[in-house]
N, C-alpha and C. Protein backbone atom coordinates (compact mmCIF):
# COMPACT_ATOMS: atom_id res chain seq x y z
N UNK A 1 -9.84 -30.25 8.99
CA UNK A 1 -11.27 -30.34 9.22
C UNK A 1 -11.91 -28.98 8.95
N UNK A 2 -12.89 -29.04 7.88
CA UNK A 2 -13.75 -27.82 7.93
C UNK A 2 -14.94 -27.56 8.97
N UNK A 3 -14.43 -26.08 9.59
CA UNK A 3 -15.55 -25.52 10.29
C UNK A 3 -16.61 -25.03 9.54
N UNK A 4 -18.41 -25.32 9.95
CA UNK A 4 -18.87 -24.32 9.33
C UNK A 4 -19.67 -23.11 10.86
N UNK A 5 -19.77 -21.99 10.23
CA UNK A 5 -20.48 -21.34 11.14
C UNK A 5 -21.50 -20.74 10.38
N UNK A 6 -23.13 -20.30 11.32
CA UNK A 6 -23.99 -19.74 10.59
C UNK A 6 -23.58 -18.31 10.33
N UNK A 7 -23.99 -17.89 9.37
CA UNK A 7 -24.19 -16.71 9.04
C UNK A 7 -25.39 -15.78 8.40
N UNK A 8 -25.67 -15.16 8.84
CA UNK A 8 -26.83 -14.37 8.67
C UNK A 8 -26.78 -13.51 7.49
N UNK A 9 -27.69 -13.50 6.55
CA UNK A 9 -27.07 -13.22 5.01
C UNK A 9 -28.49 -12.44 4.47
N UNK A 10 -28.52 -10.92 4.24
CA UNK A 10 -29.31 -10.21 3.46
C UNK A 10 -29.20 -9.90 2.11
N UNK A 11 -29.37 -10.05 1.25
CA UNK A 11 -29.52 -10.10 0.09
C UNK A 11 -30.31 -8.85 -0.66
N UNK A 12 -30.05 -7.66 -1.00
CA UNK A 12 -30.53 -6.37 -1.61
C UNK A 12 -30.50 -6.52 -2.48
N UNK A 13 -29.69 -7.71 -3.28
CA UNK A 13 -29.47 -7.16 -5.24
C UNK A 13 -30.65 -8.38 -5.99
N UNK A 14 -31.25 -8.08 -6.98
CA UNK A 14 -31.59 -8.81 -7.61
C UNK A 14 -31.15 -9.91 -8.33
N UNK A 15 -29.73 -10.35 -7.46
CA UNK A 15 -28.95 -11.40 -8.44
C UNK A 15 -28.92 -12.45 -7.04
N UNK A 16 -28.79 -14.30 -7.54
CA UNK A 16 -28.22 -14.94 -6.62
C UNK A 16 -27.75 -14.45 -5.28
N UNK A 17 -27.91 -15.72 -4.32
CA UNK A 17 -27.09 -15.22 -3.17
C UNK A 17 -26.12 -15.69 -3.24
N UNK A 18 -24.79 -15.24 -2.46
CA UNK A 18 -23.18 -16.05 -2.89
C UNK A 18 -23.73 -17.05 -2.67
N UNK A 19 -22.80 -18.15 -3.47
CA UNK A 19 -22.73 -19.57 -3.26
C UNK A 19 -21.18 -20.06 -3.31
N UNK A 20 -20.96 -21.08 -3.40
CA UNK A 20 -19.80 -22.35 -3.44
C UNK A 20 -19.95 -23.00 -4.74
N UNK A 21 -19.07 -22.91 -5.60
CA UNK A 21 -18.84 -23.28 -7.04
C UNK A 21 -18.67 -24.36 -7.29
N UNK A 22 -17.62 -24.68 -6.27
CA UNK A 22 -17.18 -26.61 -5.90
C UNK A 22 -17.24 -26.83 -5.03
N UNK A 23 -17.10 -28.20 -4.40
CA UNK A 23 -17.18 -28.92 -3.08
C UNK A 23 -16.00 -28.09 -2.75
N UNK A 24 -14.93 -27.80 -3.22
CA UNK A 24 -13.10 -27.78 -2.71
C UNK A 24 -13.23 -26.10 -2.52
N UNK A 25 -14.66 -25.46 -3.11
CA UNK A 25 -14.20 -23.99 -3.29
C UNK A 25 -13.97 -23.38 -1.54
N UNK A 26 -13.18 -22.38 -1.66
CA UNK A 26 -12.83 -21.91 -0.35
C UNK A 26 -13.37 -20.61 -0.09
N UNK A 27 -13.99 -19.86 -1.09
CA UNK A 27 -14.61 -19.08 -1.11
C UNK A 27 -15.86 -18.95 -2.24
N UNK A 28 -16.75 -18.08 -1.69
CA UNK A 28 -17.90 -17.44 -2.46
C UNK A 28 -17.88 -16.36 -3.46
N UNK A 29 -18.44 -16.26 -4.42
CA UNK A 29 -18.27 -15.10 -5.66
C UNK A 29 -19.12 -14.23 -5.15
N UNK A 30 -18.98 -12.75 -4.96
CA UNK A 30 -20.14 -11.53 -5.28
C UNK A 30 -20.08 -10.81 -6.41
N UNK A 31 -21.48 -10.24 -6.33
CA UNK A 31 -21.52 -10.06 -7.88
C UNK A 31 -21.66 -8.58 -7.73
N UNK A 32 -21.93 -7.67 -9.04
CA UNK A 32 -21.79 -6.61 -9.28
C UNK A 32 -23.55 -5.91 -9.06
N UNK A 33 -23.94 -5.45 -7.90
CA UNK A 33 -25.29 -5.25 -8.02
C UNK A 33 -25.79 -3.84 -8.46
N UNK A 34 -25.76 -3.87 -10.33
CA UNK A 34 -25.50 -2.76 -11.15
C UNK A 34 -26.60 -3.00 -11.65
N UNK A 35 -27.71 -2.01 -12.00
CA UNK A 35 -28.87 -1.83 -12.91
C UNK A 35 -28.53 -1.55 -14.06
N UNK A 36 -27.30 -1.06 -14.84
CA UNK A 36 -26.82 -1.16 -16.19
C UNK A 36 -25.52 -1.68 -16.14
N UNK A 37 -24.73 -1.77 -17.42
CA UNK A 37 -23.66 -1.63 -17.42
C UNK A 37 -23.05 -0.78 -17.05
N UNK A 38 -21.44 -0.96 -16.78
CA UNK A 38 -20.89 -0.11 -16.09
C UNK A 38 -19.46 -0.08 -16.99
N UNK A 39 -18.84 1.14 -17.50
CA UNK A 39 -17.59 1.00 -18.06
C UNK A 39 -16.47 1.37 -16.92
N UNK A 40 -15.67 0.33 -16.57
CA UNK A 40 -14.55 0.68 -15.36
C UNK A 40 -13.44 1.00 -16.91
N UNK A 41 -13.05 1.92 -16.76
CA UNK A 41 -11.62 3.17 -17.39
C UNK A 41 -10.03 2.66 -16.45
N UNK A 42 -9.45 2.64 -17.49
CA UNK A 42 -8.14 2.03 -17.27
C UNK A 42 -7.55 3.31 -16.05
N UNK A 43 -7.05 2.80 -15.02
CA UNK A 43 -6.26 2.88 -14.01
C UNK A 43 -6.87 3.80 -13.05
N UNK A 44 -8.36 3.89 -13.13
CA UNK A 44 -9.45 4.34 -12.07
C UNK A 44 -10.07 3.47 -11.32
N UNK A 45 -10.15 3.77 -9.64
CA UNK A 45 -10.73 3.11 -8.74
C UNK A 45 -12.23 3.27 -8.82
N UNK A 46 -13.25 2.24 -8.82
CA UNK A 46 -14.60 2.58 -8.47
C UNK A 46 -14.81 1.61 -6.71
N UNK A 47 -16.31 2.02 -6.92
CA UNK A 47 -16.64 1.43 -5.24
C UNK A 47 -17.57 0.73 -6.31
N UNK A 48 -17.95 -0.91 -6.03
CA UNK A 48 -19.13 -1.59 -6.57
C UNK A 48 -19.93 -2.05 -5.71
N UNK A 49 -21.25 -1.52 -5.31
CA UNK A 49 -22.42 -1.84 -4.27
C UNK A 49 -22.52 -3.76 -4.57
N UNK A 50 -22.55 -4.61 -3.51
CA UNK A 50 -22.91 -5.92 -3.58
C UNK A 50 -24.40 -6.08 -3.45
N UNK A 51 -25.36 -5.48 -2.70
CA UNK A 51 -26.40 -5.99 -2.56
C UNK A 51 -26.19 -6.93 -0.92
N UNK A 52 -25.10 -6.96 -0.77
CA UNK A 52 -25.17 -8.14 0.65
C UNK A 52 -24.16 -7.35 1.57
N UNK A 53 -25.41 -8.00 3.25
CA UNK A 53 -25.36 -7.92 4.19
C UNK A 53 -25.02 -8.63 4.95
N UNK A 54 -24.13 -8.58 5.76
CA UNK A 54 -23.80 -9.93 6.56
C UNK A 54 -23.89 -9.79 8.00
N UNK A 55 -24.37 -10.78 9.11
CA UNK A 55 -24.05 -11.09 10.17
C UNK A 55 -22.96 -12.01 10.66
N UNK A 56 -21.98 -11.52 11.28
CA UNK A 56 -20.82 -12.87 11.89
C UNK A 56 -20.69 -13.04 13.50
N UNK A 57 -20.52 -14.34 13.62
CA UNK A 57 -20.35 -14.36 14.54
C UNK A 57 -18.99 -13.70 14.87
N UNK A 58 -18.42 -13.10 16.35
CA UNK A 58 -17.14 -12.70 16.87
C UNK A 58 -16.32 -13.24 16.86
N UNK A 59 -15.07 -13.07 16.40
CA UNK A 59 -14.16 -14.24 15.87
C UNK A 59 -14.00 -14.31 14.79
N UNK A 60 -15.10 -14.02 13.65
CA UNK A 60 -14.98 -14.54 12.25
C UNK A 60 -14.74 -13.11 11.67
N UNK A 61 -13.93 -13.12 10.47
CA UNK A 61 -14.19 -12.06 9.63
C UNK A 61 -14.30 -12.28 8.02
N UNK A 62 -14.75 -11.51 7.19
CA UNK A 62 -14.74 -11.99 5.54
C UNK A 62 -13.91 -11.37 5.35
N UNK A 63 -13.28 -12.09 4.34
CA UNK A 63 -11.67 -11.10 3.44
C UNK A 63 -12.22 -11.57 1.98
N UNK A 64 -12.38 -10.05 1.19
CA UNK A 64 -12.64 -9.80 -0.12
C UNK A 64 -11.39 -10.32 -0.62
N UNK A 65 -11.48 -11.03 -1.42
CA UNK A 65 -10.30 -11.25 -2.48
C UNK A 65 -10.31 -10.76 -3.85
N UNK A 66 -9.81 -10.41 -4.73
CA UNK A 66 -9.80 -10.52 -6.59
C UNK A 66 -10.76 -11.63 -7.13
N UNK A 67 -10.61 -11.70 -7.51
CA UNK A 67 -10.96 -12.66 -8.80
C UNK A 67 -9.73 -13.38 -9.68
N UNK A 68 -9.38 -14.22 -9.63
CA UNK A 68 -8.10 -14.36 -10.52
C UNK A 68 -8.09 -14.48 -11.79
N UNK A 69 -9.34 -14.77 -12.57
CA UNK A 69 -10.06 -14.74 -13.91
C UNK A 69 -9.89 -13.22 -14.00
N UNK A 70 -10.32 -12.54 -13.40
CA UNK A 70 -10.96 -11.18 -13.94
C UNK A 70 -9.51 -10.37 -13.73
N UNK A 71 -8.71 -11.15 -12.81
CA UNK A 71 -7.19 -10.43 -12.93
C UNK A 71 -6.25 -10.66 -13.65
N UNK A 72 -6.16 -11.84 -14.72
CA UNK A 72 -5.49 -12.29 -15.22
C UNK A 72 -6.13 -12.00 -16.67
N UNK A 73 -7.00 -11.58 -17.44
CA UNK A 73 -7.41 -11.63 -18.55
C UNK A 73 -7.98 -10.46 -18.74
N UNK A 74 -8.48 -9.26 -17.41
CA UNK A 74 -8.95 -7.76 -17.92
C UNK A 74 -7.97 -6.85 -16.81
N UNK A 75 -7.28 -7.48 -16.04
CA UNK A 75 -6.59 -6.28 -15.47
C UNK A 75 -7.60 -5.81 -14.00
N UNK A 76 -8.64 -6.43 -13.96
CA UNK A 76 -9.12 -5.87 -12.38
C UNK A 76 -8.97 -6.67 -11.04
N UNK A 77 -8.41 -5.94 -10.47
CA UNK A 77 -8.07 -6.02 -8.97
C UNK A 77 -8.63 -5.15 -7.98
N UNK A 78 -8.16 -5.41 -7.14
CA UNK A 78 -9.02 -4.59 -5.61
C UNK A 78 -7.84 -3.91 -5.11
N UNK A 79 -8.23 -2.79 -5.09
CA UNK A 79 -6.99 -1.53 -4.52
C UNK A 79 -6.10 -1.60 -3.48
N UNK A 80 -6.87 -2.38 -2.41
CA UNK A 80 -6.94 -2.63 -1.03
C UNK A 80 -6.14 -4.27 -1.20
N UNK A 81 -5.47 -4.79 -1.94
CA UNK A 81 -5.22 -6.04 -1.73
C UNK A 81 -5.90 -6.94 -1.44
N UNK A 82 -6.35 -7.26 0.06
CA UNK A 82 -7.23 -7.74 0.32
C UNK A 82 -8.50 -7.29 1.36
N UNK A 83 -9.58 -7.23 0.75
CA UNK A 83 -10.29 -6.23 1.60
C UNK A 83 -11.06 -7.55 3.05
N UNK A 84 -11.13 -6.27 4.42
CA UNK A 84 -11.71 -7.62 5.65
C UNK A 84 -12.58 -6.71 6.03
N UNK A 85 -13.72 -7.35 6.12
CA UNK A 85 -15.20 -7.28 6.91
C UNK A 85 -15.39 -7.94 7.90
N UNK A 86 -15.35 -6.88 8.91
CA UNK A 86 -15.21 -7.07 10.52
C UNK A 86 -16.78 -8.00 10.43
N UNK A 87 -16.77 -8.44 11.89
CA UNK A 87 -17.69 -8.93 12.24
C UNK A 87 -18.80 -8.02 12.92
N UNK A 88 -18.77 -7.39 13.55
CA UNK A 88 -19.53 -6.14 14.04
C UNK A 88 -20.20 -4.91 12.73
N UNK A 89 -19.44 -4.96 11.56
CA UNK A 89 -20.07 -4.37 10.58
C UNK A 89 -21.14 -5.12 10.06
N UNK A 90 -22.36 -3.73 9.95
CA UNK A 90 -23.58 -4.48 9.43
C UNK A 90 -23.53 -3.53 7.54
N UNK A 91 -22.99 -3.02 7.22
CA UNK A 91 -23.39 -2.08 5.93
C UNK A 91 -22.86 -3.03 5.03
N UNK A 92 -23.43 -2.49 4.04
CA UNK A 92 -23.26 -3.42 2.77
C UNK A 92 -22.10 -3.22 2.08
N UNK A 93 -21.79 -4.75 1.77
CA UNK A 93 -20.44 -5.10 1.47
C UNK A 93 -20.10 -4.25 0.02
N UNK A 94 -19.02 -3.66 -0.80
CA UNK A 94 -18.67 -2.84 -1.61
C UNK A 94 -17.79 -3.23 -1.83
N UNK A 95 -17.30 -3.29 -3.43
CA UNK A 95 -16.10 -4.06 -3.71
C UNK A 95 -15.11 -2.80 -4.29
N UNK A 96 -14.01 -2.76 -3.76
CA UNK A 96 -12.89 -0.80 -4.27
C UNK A 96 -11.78 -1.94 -5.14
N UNK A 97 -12.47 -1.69 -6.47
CA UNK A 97 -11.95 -2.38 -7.60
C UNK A 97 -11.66 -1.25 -8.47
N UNK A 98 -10.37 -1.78 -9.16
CA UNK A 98 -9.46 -0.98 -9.88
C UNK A 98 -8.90 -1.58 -11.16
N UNK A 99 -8.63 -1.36 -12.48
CA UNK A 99 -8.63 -1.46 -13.65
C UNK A 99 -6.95 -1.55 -13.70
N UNK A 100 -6.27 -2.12 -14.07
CA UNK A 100 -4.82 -1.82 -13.87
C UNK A 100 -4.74 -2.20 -15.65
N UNK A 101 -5.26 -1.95 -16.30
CA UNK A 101 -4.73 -2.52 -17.93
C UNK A 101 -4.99 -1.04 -18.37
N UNK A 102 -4.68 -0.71 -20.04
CA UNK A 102 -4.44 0.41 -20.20
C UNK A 102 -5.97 0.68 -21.16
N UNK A 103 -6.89 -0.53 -21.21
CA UNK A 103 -8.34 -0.30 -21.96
C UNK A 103 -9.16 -0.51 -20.95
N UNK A 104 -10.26 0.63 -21.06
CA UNK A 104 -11.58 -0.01 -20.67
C UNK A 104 -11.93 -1.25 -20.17
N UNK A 105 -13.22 -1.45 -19.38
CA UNK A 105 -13.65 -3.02 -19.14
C UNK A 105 -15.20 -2.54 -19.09
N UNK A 106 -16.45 -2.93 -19.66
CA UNK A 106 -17.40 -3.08 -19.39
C UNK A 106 -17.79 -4.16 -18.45
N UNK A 107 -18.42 -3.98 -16.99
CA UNK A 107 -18.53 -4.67 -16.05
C UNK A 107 -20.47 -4.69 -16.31
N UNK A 108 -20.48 -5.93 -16.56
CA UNK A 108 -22.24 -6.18 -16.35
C UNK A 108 -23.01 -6.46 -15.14
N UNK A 109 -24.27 -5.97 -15.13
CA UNK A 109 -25.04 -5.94 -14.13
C UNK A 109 -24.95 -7.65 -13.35
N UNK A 110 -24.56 -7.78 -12.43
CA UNK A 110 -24.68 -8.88 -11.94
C UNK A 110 -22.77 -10.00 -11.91
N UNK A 111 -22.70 -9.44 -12.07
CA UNK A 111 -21.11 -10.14 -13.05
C UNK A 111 -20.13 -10.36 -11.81
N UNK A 112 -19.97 -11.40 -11.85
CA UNK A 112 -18.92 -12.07 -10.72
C UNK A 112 -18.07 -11.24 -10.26
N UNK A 113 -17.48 -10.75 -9.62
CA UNK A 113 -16.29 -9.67 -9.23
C UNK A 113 -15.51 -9.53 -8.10
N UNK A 114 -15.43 -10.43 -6.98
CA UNK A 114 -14.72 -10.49 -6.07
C UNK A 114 -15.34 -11.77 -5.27
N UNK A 115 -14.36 -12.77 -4.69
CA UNK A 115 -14.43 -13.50 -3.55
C UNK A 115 -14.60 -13.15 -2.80
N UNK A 116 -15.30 -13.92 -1.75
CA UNK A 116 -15.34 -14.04 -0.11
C UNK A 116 -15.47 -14.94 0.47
N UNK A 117 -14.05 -14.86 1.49
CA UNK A 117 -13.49 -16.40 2.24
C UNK A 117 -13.83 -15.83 3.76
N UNK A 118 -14.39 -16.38 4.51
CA UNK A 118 -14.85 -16.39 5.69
C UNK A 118 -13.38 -17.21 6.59
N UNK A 119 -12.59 -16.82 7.59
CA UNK A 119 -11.42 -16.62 8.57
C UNK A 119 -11.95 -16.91 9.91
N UNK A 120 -11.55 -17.76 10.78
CA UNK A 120 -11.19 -16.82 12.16
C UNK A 120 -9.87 -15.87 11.92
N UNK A 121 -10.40 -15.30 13.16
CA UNK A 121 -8.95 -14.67 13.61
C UNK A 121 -8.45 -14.46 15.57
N UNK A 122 -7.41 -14.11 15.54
CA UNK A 122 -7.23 -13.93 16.83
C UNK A 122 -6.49 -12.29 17.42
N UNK A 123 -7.27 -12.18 18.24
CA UNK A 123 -6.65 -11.17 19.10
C UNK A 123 -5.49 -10.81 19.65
N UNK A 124 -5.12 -9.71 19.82
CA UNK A 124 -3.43 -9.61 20.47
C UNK A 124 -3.88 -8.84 22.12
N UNK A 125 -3.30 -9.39 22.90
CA UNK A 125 -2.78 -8.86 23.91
C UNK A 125 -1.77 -8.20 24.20
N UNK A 126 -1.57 -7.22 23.83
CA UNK A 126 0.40 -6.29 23.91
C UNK A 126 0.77 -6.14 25.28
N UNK A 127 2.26 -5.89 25.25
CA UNK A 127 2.69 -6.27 26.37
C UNK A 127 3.90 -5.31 25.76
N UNK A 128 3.76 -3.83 26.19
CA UNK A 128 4.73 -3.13 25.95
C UNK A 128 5.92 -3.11 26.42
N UNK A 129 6.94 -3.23 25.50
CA UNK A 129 8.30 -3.19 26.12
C UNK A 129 8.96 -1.66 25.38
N UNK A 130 10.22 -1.23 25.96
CA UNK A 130 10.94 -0.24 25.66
C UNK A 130 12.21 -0.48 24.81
N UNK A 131 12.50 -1.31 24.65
CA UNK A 131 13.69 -1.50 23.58
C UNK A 131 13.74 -3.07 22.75
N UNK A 132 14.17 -3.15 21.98
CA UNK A 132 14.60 -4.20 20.97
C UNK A 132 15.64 -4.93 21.86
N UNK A 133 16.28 -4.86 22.83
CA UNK A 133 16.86 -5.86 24.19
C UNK A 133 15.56 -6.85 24.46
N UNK A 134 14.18 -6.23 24.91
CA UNK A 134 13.00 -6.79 25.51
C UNK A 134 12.51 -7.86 24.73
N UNK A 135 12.61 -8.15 23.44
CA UNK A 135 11.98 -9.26 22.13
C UNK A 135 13.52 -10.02 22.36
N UNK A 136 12.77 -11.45 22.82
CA UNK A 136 13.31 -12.67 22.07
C UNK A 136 14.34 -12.62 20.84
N UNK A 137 15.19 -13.19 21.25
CA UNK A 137 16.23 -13.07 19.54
C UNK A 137 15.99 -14.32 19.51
N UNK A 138 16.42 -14.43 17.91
CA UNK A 138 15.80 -15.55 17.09
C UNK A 138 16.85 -15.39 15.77
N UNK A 139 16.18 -16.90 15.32
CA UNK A 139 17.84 -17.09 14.29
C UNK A 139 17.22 -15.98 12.75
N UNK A 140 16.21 -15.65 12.83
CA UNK A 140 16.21 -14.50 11.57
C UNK A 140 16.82 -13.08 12.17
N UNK A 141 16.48 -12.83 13.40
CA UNK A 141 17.09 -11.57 14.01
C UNK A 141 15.77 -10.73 13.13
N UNK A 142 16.73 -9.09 12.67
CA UNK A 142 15.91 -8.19 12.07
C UNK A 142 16.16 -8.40 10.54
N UNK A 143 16.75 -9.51 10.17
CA UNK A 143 16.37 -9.35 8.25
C UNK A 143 14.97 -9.70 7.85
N UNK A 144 15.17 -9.27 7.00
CA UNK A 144 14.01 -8.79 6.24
C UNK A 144 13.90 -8.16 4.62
N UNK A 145 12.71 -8.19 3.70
CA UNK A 145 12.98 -7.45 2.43
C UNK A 145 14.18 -8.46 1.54
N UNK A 146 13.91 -10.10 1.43
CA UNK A 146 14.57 -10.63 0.97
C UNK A 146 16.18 -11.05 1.58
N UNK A 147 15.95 -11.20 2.55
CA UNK A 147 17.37 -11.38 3.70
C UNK A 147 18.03 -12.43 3.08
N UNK A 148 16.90 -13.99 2.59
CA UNK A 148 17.40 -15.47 2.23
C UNK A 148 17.26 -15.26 0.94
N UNK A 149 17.24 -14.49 0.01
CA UNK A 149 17.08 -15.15 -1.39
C UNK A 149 16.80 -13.95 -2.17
N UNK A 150 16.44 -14.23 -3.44
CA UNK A 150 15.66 -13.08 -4.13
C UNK A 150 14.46 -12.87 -3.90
């Protein structure tokens, strides 16, 4: 079952506000809110201003994703893997996109460039213990780094 929650949405750039591409889409496109073109240089990080502001409710957070078009055919990705926008942040969203191919990319004013999938999440309560005796054993134990397979 899909939740929806409101969200409070400012809009600074002269382009669209995110939208939903398909009924099935799970996330929203932001765009590049650039007054010219912009040449991103092979294996340099830039910061790209969105133009958008968000309000969330507590509980929710946005996680920037790639683009899988724009990663699969020019080499740009987001430095950060996946970038998350707390709910308590009000500044404008910025996409830390990175060129991983060995040419140039001219990025146009407005130009699709990163997802955003809206999450709950949940909180931890810790409960400090002093040794690896104190955690539950369990049938993985401590493997890890490919323990079952390649």
């Amino acid at each position: 079952m899909i939740k929806n929650y409101s969200i409070k949405i400012l809009n600074q750039s002269q382009f669209p506000l995110p939208e939903y591409q398909t009924i099935g889409s799970s996330g929203v496109d932001l765009r590049a809110n650039l007054e010219a073109k912009m040449i991103i240089m092979p294996h340099k990080v830039y910061q790209i201003p969105t133009g958008i502001f968000l309000e969330m409710p507590i509980g929710v957070e946005a996680q920037i994703r790639a683009r899988s078009g724009l990663a699969l055919k020019h080499g740009l990705s987001l430095v950060n893997g996946v970038g998350t926008i707390d709910a308590d942040y009000r500044g404008e969203i910025k996409i830390i996109l990175i060129n991983l191919l060995d040419k140039p990319y001219q990025l146009e004013p407005g130009e699709r460039i990163a997802q955003m999938v809206f999450a709950e999440y949940v909180k931890a309560d810790f409960i400090e213990v002093f040794s690896t005796e104190e955690l539950a054993s369990s049938e993985r134990g401590d493997g890890g780094f490919g323990h079952s397979g390649k």
